[in-house]
C-alpha atoms as a PDB file:
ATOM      1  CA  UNK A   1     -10.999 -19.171   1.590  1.00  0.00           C
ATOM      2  CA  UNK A   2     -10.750 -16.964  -1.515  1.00  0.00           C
ATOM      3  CA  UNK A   3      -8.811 -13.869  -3.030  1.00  0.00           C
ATOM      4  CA  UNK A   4     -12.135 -11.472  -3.177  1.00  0.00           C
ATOM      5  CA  UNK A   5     -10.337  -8.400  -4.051  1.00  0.00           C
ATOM      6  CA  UNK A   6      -6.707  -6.985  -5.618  1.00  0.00           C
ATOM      7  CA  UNK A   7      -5.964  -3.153  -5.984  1.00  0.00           C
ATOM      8  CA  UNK A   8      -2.939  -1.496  -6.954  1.00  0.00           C
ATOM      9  CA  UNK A   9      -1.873   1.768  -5.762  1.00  0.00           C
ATOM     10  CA  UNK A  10       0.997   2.872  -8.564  1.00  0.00           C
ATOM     11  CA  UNK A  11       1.614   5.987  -6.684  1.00  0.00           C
ATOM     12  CA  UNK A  12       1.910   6.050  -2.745  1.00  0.00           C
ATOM     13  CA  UNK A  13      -0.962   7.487  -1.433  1.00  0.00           C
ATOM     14  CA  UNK A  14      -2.880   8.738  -4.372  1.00  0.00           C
ATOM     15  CA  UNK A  15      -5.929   6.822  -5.204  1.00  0.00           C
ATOM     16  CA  UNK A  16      -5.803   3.346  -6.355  1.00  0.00           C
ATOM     17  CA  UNK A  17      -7.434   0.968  -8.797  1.00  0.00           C
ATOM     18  CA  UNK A  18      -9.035  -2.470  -8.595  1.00  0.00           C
ATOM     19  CA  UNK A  19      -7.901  -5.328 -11.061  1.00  0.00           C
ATOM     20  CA  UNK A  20      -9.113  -8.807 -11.486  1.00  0.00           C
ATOM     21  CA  UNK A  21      -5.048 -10.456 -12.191  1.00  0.00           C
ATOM     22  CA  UNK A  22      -2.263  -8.907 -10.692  1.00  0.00           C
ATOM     23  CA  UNK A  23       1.117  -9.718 -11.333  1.00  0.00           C
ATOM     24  CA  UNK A  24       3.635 -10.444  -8.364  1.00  0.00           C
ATOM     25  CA  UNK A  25       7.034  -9.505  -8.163  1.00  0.00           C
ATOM     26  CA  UNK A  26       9.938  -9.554  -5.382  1.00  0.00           C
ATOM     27  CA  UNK A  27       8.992  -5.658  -4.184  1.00  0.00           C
ATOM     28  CA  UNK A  28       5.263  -6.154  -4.572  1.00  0.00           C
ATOM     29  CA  UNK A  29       2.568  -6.213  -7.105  1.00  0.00           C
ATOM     30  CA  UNK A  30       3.383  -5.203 -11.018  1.00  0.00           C
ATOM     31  CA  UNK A  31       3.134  -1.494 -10.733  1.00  0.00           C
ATOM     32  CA  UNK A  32       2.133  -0.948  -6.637  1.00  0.00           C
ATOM     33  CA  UNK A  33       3.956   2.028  -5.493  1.00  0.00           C
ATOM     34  CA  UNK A  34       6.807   2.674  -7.599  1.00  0.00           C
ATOM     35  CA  UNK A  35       6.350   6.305  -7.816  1.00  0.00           C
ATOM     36  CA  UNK A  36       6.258   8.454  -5.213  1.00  0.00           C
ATOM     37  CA  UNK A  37       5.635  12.751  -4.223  1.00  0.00           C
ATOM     38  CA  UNK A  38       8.508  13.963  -2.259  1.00  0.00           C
ATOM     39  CA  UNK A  39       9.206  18.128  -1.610  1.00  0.00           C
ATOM     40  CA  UNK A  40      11.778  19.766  -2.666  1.00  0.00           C
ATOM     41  CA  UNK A  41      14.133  18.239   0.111  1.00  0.00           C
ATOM     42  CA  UNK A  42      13.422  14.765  -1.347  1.00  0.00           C
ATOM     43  CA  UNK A  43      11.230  13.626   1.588  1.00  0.00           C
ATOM     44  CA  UNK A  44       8.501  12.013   1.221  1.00  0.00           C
ATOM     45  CA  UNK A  45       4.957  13.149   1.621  1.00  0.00           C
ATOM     46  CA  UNK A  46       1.789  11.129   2.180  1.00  0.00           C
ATOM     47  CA  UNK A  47      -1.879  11.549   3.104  1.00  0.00           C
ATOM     48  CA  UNK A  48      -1.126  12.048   6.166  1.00  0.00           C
ATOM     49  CA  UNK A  49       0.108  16.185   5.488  1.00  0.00           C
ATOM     50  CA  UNK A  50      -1.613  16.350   1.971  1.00  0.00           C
ATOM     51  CA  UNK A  51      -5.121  14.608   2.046  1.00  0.00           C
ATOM     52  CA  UNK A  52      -5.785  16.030  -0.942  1.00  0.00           C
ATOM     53  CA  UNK A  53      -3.642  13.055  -2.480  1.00  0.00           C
ATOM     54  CA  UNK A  54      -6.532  10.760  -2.611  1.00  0.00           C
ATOM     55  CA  UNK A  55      -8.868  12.858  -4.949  1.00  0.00           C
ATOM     56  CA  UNK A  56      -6.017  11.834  -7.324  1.00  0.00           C
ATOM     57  CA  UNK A  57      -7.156   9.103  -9.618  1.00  0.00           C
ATOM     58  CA  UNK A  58      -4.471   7.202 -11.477  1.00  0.00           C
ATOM     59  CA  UNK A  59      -4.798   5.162 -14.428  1.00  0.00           C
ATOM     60  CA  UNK A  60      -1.518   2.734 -15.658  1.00  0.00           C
ATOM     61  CA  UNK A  61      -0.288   3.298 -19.225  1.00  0.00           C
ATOM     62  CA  UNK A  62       1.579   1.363 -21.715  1.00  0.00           C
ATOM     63  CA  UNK A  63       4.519   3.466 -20.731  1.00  0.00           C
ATOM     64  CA  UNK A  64       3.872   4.690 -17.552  1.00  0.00           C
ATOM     65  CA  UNK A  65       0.840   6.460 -15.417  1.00  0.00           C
ATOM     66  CA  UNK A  66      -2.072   8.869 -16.260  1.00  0.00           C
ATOM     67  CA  UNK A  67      -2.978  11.052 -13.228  1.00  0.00           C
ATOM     68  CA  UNK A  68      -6.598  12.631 -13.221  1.00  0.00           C
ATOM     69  CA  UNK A  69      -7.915  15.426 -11.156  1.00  0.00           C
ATOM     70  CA  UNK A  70     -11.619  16.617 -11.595  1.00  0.00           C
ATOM     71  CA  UNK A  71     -10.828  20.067 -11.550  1.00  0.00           C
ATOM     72  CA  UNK A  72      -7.152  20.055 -12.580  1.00  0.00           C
ATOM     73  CA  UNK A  73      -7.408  17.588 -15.576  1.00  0.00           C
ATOM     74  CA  UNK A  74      -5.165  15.177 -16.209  1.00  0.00           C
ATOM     75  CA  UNK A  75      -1.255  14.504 -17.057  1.00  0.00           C
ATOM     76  CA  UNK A  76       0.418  11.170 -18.247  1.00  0.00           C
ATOM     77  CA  UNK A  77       3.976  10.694 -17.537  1.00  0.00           C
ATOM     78  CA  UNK A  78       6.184   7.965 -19.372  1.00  0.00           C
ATOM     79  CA  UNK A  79       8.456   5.630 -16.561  1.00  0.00           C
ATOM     80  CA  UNK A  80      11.831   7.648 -16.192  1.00  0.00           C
ATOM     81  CA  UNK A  81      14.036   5.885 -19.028  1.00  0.00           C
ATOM     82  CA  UNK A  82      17.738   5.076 -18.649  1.00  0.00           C
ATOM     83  CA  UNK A  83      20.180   7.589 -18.179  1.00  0.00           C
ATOM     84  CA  UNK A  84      17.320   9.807 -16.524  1.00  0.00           C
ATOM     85  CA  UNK A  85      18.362  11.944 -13.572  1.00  0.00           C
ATOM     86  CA  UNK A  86      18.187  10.220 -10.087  1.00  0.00           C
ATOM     87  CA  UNK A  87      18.329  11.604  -6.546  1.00  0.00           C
ATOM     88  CA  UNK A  88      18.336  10.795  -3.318  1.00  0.00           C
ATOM     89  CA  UNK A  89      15.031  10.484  -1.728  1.00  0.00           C
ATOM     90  CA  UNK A  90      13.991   9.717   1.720  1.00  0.00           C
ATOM     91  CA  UNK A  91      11.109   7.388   2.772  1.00  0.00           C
ATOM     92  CA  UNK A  92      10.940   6.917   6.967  1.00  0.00           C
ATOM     93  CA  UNK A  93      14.893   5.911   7.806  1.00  0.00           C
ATOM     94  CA  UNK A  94      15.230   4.776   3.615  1.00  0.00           C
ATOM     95  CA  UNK A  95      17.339   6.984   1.175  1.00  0.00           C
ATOM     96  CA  UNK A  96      16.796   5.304  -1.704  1.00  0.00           C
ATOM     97  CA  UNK A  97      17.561   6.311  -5.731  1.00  0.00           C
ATOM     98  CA  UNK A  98      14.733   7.581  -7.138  1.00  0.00           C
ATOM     99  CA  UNK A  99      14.529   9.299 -10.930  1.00  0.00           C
ATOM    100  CA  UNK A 100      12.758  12.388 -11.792  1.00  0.00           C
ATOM    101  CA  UNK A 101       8.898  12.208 -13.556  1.00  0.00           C
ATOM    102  CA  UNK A 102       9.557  15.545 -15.218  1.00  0.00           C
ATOM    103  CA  UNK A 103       8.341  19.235 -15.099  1.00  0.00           C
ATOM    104  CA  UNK A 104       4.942  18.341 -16.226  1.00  0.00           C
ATOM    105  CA  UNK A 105       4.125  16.017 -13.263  1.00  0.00           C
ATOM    106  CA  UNK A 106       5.490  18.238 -10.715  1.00  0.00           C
ATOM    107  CA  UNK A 107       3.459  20.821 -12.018  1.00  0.00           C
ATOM    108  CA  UNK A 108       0.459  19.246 -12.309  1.00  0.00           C
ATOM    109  CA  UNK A 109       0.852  17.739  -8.289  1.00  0.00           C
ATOM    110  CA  UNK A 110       1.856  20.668  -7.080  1.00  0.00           C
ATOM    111  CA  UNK A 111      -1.214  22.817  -8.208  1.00  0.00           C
ATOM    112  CA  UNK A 112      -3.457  20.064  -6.987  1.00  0.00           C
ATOM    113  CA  UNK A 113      -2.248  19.634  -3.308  1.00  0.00           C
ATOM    114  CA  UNK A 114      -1.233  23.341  -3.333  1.00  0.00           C
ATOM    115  CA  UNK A 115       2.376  23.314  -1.992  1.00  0.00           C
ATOM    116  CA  UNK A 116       5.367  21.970  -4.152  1.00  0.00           C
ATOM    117  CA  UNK A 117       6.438  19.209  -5.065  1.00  0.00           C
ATOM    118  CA  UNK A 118       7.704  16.427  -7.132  1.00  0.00           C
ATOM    119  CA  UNK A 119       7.183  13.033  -8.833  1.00  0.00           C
ATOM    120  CA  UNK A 120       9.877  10.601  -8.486  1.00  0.00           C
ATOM    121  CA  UNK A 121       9.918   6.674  -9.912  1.00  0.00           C
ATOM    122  CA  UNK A 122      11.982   3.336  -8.087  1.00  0.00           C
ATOM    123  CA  UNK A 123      13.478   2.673 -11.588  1.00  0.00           C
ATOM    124  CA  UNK A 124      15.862  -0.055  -9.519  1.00  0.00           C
ATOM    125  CA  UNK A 125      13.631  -2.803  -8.130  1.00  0.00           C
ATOM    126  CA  UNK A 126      16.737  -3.962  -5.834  1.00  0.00           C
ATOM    127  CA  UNK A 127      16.586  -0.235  -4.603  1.00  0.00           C
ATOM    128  CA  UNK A 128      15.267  -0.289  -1.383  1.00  0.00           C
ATOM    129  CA  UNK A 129      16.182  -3.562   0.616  1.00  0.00           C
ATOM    130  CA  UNK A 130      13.806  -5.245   3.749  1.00  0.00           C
ATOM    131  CA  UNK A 131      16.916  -5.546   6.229  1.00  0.00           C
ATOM    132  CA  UNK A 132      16.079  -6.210   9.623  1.00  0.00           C
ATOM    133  CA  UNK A 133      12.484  -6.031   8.691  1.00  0.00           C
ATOM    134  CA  UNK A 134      12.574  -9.696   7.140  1.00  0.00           C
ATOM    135  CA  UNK A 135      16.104 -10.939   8.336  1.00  0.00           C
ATOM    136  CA  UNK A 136      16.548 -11.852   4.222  1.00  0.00           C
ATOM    137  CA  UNK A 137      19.322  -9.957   2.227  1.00  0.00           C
ATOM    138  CA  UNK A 138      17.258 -10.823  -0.895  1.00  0.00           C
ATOM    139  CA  UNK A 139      13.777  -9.128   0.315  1.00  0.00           C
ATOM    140  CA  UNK A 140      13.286  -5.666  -0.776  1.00  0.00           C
ATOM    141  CA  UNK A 141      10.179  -3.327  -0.937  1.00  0.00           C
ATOM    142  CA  UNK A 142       8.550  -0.741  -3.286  1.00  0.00           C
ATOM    143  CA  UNK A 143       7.608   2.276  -1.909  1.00  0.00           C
ATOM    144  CA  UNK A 144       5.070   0.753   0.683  1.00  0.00           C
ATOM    145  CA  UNK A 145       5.537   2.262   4.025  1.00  0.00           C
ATOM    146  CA  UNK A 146       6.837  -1.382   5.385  1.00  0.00           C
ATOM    147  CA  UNK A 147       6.688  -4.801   3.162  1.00  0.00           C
ATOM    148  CA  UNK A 148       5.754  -5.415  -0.602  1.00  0.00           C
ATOM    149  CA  UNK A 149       2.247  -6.682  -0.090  1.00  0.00           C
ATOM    150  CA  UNK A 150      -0.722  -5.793   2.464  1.00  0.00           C
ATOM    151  CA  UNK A 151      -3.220  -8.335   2.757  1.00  0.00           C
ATOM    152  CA  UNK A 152      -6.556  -7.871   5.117  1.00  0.00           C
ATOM    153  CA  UNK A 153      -9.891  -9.919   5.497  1.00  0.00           C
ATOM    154  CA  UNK A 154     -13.375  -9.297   4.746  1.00  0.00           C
ATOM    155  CA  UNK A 155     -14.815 -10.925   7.923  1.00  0.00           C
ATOM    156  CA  UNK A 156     -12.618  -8.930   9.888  1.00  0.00           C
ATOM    157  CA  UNK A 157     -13.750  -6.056   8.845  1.00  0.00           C
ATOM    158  CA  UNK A 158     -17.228  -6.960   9.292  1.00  0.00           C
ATOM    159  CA  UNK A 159     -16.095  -7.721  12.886  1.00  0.00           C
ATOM    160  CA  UNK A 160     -14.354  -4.273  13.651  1.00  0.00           C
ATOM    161  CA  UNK A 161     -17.336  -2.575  12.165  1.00  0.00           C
ATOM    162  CA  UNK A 162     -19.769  -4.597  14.924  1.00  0.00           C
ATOM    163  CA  UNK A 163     -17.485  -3.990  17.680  1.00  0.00           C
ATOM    164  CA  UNK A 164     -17.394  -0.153  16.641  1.00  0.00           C
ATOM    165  CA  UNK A 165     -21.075   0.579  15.839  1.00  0.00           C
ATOM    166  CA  UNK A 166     -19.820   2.062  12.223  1.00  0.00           C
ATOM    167  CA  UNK A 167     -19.947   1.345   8.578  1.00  0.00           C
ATOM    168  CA  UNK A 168     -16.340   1.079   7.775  1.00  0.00           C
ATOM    169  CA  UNK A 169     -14.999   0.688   4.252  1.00  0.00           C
ATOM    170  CA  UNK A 170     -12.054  -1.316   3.654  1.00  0.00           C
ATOM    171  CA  UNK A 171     -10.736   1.124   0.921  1.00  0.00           C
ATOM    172  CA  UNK A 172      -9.956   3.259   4.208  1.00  0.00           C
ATOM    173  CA  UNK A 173      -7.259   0.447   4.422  1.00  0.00           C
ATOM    174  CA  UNK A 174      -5.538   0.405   1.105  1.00  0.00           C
ATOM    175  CA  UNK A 175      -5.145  -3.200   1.274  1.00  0.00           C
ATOM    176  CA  UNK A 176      -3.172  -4.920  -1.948  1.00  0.00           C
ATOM    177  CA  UNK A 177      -5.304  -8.470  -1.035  1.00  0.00           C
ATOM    178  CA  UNK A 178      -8.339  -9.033   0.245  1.00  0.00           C
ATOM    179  CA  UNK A 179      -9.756 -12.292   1.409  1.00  0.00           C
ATOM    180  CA  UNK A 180     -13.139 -13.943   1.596  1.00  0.00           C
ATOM    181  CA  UNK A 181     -14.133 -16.689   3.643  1.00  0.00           C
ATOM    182  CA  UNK A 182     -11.832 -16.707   6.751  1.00  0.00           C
ATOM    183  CA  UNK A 183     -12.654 -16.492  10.330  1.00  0.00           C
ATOM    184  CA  UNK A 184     -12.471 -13.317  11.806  1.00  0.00           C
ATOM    185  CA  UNK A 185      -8.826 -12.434  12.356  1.00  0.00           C
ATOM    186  CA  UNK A 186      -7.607 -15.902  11.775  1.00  0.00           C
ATOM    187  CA  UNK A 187      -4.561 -13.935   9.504  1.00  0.00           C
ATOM    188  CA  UNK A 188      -3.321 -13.044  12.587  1.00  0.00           C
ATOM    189  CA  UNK A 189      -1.866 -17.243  12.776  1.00  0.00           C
ATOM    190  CA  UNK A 190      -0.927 -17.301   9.602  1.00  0.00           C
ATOM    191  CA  UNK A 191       3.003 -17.241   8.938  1.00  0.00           C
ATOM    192  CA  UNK A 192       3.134 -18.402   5.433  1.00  0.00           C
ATOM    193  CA  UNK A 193       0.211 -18.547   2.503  1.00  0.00           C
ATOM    194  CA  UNK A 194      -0.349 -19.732  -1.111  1.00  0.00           C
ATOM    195  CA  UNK A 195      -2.557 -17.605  -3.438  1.00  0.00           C
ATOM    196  CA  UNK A 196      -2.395 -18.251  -7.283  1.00  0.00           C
ATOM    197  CA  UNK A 197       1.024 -18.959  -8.362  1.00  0.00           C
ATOM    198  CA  UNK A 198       2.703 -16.957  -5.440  1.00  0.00           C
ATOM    199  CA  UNK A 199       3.898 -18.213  -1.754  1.00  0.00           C
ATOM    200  CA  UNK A 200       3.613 -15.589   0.915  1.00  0.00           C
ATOM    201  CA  UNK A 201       5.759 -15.376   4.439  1.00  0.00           C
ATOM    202  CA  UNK A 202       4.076 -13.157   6.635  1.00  0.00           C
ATOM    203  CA  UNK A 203       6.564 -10.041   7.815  1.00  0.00           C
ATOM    204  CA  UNK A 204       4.560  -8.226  10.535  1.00  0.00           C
ATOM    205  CA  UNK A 205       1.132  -7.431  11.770  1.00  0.00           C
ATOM    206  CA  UNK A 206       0.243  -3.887   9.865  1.00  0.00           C
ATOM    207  CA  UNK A 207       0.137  -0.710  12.302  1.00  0.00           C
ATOM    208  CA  UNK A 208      -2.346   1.464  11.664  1.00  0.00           C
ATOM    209  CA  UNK A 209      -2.485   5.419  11.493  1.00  0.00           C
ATOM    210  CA  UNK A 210      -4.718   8.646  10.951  1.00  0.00           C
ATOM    211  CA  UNK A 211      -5.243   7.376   7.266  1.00  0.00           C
ATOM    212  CA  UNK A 212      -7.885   5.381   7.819  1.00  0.00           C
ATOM    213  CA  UNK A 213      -9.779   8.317   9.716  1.00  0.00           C
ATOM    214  CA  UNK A 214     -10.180   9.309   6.577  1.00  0.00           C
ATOM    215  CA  UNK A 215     -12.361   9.371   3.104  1.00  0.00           C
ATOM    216  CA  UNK A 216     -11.116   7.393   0.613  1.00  0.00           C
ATOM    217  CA  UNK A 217     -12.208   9.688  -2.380  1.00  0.00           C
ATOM    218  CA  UNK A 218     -11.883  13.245  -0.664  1.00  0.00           C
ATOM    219  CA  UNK A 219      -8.962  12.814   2.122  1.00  0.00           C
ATOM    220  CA  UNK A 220     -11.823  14.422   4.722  1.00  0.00           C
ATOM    221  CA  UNK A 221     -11.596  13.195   8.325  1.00  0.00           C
ATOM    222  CA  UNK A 222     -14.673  11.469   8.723  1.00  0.00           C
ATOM    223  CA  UNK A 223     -13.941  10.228  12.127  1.00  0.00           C
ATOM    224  CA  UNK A 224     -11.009  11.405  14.566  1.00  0.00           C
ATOM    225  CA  UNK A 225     -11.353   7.994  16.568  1.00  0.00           C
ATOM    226  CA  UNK A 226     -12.634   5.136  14.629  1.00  0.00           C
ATOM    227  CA  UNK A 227     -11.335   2.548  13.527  1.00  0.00           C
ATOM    228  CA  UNK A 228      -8.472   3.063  15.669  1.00  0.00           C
ATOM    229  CA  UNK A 229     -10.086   3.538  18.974  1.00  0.00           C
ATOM    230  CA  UNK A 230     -11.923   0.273  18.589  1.00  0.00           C
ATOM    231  CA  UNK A 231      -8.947  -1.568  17.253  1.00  0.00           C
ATOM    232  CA  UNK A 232      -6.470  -0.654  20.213  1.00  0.00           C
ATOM    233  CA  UNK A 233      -9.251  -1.860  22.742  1.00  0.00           C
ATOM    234  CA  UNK A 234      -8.774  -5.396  21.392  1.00  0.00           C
ATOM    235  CA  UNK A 235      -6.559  -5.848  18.502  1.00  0.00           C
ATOM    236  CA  UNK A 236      -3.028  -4.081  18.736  1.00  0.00           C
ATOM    237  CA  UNK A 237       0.909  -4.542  18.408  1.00  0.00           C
ATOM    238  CA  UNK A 238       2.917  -5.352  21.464  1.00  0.00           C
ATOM    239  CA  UNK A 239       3.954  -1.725  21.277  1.00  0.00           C
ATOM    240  CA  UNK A 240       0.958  -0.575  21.344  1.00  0.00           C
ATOM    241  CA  UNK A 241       0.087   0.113  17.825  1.00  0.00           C
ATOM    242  CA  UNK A 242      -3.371  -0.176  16.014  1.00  0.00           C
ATOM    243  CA  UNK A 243      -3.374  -3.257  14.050  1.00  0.00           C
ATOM    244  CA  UNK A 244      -5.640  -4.332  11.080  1.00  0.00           C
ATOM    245  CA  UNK A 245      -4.275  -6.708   8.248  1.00  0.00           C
ATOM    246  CA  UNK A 246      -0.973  -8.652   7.625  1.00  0.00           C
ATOM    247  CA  UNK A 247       2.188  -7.494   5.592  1.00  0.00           C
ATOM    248  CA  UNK A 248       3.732 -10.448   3.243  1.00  0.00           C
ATOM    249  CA  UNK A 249       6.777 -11.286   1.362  1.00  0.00           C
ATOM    250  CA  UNK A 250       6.584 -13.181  -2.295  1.00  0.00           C
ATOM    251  CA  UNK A 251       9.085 -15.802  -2.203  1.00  0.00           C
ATOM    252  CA  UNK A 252       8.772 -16.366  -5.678  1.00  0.00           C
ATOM    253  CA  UNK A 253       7.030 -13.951  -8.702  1.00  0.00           C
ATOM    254  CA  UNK A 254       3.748 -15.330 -10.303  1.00  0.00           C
ATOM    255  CA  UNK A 255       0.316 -14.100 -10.217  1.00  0.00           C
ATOM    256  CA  UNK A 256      -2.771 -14.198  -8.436  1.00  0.00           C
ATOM    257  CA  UNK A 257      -6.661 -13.650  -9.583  1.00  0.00           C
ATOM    258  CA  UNK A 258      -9.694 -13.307  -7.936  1.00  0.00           C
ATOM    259  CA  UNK A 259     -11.379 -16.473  -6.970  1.00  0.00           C
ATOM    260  CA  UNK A 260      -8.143 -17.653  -6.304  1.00  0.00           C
ATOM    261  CA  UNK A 261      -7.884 -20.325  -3.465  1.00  0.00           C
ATOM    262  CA  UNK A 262      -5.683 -18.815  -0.147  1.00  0.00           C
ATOM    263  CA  UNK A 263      -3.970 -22.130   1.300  1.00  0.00           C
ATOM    264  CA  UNK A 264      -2.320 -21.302   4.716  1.00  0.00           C
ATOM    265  CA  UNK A 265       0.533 -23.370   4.702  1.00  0.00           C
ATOM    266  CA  UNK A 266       2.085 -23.063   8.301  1.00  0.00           C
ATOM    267  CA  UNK A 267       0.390 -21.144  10.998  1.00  0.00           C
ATOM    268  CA  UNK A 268       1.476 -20.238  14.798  1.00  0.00           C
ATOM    269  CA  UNK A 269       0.144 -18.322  18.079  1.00  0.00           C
ATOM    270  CA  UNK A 270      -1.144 -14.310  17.421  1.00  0.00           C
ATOM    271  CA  UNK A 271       0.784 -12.163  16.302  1.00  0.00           C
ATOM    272  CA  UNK A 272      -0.874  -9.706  17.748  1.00  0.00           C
ATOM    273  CA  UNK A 273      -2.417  -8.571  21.581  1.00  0.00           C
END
């Protein structure tokens, strides 16, 4: 088995970007989902209300992000500095500290998805902790909806797309990690994993939602029941949930590349139905 694929999502649900070496830190990989669009409450706000969010491209910087619309243009926003204004945000049950992009970024999102609101950074990588989610005081999490890294497999793909009759991408997924050369859901044993440098503990099975209904580069609903009809026939939570892929937990930073061998080093029952 082999790391086939690594993409980084710097903002939470715009569009992300492959790379061939990612860095891997204690919230996730170097860069994953450290900013984040919240309204004017300080909630945040996903594909899920906005679609439009994916027909954001984003680029990383030496100082920060560039965002790039094809109608709208572009804007490139430094990482908040020190001193910079925080505020509360919230993120599910999470308020967490997050400090303000600037006028120029909130501008430029909020003409593009065409209701306002703003561009925040996790300038404190301690700033949102796991709790109960890993039972560790020392886990914490970027602005991923659950745990710091999502990893899913190529052959289980290819065996959701059989079951369901449809050509299914995996960028519908926003995985972090994907992995070549497994048996169809065989990550579904796996409680801890060694790619590159870095030692994974698995967290939880990943629920799925609406998102992956949807087109990757235009937020359109291509589907309103696949893949997650198909998957809650024969591959769901306990409480009932979707599932497709794994959420991990770096126990240590390093990095990881493609071609990089995935040794499962301990491995129990399902985790899933």
């Amino acid at each position: 088995m082999e790391l086939a694929e690594i993409h980084c999502y710097p903002v939470k649900s715009l569009r992300g970007h492959a790379l061939k070496t990612a860095t891997v830190e204690p919230i996730g990989l170097k860069g994953d989902r450290r900013w984040l669009v919240v309204d004017a409450s300080g909630r945040f706000r996903t594909i899920r209300e906005l679609p439009k969010m994916v027909q954001i491209e984003v680029e990383a910087t030496p100082l920060g992000i560039r965002m790039i619309h094809g109608e709208a243009g572009s804007c490139t926003v430094d990482a908040p500095h020190e001193g910079t204004d925080e505020c509360d945000i919230t993120i599910w049950r999470d308020t967490v500290r997050a400090a303000a992009a600037g006028r120029d970024a909130d501008v430029f999102l909020s003409r593009v998805l065409g209701t306002k609101v703003r561009l925040v950074y996790l300038a404190d990588p301690r700033g949102r902790p796991l709790g109960a989610k890993s039972g560790a005081a020392k886990d914490h999490v970027n602005f991923a909806d659950d745990f710091p890294v999502l990893l899913t497999s190529r052959s289980s793909l290819a065996d959701l797309c059989k079951r369901a009759g449809a050509d299914i991408a995996m960028r519908r997924f926003r995985p972090n990690l994907v992995i070549a050369g497994a048996a169809p859901w065989e990550e579904d044993r796996w409680r801890a994993i060694r790619i590159g440098t870095v030692r994974f503990r698995v967290g939880a099975p990943c629920e799925r939602c609406v998102i992956t209904t949807r087109d990757p580069d235009t937020g359109e609903q291509i589907d309103p029941y696949e893949p997650l009809r198909t998957l809650m026939r024969f591959h769901r939570a306990r409480n009932g949930s979707a599932i497709f892929g794994q959420n991990l937990i770096p126990d240590n930073p390093g990095t990881v590349s493609i071609g990089d061998t995935v040794e499962v080093l301990s491995a129990g029952a399902s985790n899933v139905l």
